[in-house]
PDB file of N, CA and C in Angstrom:
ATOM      1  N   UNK A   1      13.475  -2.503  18.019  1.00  0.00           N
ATOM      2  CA  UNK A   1      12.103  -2.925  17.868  1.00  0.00           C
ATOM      3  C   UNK A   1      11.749  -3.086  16.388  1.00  0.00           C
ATOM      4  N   UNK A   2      11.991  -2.363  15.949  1.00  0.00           N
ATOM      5  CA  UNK A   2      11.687  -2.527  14.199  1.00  0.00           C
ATOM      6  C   UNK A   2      12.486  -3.180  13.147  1.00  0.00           C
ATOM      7  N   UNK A   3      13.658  -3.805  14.006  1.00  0.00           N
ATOM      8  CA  UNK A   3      14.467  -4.953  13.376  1.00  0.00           C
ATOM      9  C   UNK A   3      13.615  -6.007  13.701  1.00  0.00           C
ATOM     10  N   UNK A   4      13.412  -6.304  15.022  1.00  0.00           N
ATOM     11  CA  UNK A   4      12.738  -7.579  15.154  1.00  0.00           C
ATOM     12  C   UNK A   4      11.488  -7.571  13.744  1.00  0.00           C
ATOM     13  N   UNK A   5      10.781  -6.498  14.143  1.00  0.00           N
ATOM     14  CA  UNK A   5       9.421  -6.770  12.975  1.00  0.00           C
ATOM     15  C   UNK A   5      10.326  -7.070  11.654  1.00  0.00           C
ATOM     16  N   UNK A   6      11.369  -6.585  11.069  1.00  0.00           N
ATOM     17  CA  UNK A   6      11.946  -6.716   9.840  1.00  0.00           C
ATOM     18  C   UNK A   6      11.960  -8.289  10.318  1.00  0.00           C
ATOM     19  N   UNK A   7      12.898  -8.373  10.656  1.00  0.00           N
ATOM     20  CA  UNK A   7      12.959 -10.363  10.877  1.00  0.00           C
ATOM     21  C   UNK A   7      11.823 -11.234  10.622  1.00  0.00           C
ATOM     22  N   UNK A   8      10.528 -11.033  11.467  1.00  0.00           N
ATOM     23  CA  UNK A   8       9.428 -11.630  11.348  1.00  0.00           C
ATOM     24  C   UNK A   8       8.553 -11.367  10.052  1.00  0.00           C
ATOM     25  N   UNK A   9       8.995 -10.197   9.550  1.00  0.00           N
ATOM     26  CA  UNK A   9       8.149 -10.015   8.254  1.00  0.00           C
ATOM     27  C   UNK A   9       8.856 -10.741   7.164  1.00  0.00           C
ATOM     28  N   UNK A  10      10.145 -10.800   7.058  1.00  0.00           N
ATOM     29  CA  UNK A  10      10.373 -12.116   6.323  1.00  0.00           C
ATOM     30  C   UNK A  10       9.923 -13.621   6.246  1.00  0.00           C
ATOM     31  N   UNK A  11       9.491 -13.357   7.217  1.00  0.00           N
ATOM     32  CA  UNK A  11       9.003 -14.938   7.759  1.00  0.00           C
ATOM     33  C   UNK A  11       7.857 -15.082   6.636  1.00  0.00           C
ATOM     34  N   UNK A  12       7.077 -14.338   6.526  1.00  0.00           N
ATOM     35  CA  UNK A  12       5.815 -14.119   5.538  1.00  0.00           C
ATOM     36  C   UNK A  12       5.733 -14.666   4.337  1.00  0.00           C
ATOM     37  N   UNK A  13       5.110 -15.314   3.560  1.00  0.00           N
ATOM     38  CA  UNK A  13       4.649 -15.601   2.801  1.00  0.00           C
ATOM     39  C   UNK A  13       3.965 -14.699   1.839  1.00  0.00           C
ATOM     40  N   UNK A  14       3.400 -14.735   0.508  1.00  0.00           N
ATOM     41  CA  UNK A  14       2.805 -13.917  -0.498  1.00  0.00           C
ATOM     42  C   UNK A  14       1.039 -14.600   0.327  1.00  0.00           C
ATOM     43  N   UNK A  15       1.013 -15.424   0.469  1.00  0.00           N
ATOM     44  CA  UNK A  15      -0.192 -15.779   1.406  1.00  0.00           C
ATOM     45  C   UNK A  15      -0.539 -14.845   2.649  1.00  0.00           C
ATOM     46  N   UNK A  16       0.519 -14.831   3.702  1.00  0.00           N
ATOM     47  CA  UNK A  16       0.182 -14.214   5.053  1.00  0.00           C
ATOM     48  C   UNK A  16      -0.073 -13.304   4.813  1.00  0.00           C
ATOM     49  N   UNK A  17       0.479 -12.460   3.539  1.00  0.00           N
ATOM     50  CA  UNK A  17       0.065 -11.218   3.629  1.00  0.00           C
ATOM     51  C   UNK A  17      -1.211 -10.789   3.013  1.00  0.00           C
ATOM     52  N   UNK A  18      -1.952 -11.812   2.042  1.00  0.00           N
ATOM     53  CA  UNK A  18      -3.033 -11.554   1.659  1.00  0.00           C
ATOM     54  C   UNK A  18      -4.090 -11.592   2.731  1.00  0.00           C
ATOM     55  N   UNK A  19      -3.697 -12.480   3.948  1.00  0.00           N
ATOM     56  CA  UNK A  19      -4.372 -13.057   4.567  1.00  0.00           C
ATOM     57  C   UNK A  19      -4.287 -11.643   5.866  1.00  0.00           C
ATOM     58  N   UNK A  20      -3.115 -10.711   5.383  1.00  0.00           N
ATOM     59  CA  UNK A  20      -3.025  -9.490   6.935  1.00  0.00           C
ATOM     60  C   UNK A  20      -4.532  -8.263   5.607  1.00  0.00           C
ATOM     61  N   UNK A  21      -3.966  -8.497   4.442  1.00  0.00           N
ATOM     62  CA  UNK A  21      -4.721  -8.053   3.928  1.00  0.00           C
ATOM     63  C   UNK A  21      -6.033  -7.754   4.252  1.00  0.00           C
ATOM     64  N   UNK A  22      -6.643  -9.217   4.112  1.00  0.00           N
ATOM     65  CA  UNK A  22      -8.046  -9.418   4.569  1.00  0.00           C
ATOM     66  C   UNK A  22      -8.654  -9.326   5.438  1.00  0.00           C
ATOM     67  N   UNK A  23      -7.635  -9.389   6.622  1.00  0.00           N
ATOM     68  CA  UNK A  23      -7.822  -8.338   8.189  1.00  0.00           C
ATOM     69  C   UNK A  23      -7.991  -6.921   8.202  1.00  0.00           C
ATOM     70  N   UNK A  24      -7.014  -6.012   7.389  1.00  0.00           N
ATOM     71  CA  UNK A  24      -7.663  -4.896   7.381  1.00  0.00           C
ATOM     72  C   UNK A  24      -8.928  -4.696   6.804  1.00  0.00           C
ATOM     73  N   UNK A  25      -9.290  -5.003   5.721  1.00  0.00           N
ATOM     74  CA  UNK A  25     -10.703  -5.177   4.877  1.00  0.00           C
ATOM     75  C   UNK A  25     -11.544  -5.283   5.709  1.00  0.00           C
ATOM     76  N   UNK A  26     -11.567  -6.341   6.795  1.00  0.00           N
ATOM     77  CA  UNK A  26     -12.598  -6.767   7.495  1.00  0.00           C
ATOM     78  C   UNK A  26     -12.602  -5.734   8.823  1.00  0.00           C
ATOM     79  N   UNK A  27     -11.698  -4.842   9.135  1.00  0.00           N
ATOM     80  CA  UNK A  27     -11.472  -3.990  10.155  1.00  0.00           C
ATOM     81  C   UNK A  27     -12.335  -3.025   9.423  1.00  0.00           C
ATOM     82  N   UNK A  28     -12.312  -2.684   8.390  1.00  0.00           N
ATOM     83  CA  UNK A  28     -12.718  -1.137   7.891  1.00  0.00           C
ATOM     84  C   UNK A  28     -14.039  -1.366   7.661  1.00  0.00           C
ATOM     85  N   UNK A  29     -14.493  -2.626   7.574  1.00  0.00           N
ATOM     86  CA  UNK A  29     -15.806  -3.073   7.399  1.00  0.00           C
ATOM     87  C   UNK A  29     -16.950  -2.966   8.614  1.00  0.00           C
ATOM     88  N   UNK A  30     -15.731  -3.548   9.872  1.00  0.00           N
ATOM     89  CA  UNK A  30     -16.826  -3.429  11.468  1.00  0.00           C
ATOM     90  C   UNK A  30     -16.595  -1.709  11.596  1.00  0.00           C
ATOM     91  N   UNK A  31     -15.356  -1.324  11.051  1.00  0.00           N
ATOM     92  CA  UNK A  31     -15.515   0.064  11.935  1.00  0.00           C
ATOM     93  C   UNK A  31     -16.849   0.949  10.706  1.00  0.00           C
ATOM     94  N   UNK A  32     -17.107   0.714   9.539  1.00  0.00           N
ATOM     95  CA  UNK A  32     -17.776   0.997   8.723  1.00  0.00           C
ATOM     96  C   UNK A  32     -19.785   0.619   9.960  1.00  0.00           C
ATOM     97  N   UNK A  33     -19.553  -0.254  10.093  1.00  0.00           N
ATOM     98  CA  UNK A  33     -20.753  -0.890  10.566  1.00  0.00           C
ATOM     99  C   UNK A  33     -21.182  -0.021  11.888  1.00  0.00           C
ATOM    100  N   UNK A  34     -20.044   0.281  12.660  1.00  0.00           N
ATOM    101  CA  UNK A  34     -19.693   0.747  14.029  1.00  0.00           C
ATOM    102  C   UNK A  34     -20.101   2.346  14.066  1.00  0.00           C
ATOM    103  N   UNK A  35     -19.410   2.937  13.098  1.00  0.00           N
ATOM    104  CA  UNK A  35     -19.506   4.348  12.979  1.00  0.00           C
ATOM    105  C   UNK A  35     -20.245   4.374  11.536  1.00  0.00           C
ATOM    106  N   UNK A  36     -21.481   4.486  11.370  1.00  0.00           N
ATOM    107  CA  UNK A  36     -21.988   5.419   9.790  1.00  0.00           C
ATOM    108  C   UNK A  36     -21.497   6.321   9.641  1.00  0.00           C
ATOM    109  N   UNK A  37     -21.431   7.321  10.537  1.00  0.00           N
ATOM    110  CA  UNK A  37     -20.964   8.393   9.902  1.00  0.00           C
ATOM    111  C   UNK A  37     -20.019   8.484   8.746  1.00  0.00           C
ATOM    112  N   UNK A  38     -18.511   7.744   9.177  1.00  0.00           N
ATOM    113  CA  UNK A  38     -18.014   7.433   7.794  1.00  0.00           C
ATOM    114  C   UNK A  38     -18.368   7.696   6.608  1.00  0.00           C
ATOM    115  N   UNK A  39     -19.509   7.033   6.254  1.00  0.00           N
ATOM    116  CA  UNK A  39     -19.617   6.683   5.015  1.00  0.00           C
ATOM    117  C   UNK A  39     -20.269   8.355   3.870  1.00  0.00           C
ATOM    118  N   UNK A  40     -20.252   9.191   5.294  1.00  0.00           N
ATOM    119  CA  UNK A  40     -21.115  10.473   4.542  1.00  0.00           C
ATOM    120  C   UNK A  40     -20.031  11.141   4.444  1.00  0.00           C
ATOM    121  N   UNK A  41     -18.802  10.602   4.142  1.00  0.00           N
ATOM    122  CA  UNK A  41     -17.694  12.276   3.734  1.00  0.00           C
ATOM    123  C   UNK A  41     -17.641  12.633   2.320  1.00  0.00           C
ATOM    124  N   UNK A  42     -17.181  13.561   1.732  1.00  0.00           N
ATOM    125  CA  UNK A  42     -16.993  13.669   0.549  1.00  0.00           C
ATOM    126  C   UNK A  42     -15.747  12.315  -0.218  1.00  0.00           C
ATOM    127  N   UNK A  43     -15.916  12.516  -0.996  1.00  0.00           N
ATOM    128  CA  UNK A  43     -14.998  11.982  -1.943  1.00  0.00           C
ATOM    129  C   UNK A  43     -13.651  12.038  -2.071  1.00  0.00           C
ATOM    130  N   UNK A  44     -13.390  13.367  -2.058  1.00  0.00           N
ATOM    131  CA  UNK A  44     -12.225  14.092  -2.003  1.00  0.00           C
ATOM    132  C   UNK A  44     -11.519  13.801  -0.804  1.00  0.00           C
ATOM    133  N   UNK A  45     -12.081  13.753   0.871  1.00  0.00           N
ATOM    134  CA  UNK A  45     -11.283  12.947   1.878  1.00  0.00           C
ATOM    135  C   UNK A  45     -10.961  11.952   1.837  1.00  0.00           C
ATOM    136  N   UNK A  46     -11.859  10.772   1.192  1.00  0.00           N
ATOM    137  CA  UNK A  46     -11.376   9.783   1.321  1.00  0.00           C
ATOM    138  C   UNK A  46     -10.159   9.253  -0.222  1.00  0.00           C
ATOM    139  N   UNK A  47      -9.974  10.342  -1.212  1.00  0.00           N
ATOM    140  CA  UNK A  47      -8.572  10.490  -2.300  1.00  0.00           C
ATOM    141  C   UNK A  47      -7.846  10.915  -1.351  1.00  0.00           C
ATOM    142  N   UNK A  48      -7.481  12.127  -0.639  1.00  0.00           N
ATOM    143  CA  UNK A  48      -6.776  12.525  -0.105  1.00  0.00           C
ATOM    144  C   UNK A  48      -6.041  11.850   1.310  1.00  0.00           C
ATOM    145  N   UNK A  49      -6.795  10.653   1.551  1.00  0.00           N
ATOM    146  CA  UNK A  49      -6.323   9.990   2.674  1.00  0.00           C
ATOM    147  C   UNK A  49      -5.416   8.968   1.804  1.00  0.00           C
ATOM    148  N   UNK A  50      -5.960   8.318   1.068  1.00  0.00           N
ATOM    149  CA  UNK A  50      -5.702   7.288  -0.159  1.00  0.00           C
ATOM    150  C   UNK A  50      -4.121   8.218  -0.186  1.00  0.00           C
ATOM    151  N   UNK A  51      -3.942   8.863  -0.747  1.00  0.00           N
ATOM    152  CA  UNK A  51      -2.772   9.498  -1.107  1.00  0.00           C
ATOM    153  C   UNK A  51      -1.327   9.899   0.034  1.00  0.00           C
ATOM    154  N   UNK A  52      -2.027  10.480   0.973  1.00  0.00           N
ATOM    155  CA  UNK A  52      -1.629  10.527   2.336  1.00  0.00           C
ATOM    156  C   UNK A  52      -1.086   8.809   2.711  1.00  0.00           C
ATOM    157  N   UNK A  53      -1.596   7.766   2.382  1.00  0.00           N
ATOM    158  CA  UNK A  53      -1.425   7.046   2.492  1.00  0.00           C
ATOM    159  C   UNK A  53      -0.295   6.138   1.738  1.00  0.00           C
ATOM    160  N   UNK A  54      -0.417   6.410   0.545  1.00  0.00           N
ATOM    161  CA  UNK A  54       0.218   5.709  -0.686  1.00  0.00           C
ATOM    162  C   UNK A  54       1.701   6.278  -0.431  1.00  0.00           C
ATOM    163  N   UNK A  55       1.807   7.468  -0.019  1.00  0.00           N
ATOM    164  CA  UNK A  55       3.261   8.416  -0.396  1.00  0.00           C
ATOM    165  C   UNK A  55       4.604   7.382  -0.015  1.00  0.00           C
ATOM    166  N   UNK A  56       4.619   6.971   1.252  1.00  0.00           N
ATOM    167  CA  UNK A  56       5.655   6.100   2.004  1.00  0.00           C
ATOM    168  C   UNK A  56       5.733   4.968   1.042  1.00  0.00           C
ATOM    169  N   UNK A  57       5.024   3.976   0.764  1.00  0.00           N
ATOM    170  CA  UNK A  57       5.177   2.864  -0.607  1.00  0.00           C
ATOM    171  C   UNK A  57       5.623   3.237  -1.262  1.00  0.00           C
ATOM    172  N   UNK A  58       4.949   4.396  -2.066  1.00  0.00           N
ATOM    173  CA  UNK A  58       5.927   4.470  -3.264  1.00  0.00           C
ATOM    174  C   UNK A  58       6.894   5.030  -3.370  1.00  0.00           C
ATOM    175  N   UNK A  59       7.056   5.641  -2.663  1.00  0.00           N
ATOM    176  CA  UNK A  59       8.508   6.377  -2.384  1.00  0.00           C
ATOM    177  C   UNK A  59       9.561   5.312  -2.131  1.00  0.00           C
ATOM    178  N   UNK A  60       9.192   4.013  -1.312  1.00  0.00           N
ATOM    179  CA  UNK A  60      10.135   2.811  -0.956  1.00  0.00           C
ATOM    180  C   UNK A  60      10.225   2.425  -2.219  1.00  0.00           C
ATOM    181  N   UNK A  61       9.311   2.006  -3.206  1.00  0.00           N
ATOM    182  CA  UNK A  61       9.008   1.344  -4.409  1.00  0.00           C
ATOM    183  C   UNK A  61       9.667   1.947  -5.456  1.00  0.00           C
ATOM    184  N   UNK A  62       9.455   3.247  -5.727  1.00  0.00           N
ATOM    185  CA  UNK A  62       9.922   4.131  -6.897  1.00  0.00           C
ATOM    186  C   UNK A  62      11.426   4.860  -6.893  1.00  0.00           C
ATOM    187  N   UNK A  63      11.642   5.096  -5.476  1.00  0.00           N
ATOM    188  CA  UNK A  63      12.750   6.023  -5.727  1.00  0.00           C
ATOM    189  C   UNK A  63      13.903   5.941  -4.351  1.00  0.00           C
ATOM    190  N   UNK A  64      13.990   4.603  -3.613  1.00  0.00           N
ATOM    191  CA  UNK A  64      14.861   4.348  -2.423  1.00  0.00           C
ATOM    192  C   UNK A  64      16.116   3.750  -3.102  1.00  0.00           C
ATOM    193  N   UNK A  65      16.755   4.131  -2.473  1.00  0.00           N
ATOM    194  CA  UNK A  65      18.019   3.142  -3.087  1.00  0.00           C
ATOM    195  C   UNK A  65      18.227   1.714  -2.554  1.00  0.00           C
ATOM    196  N   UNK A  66      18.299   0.909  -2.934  1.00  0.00           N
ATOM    197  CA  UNK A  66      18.619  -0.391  -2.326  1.00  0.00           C
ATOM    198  C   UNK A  66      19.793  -0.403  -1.587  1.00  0.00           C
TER     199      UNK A  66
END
């Protein structure tokens, strides 16, 4: 299953992906609209998700072996 996605994600363009980009943006935006609550957490959850988040990239980016 995750070969196939490897296959198709080549398919991609520096475009498609701005363009998967702008799908999430616009996801975090209705779910922003959907749920307020969101928007009342501290600061610090939403670094700590950010980070939680980032680790897998850069770890591919900074320190995988080819």
């Amino acid at each position: 299953m995750i070969a196939f996605f490897n296959r198709r994600m080549k398919l991609f363009s520096i475009f498609d992906l701005k363009l998967c980009q702008g799908i999430g943006i616009l996801v975090g935006i209705i779910l922003v609209k959907l749920f307020p609550v969101l928007l009342d957490l501290r600061l610090v959850w939403y670094i700590l998700i950010l980070i939680i988040f980032a680790l897998r990239p850069c770890y591919v980016m900074f320190f995988k072996k080819a």
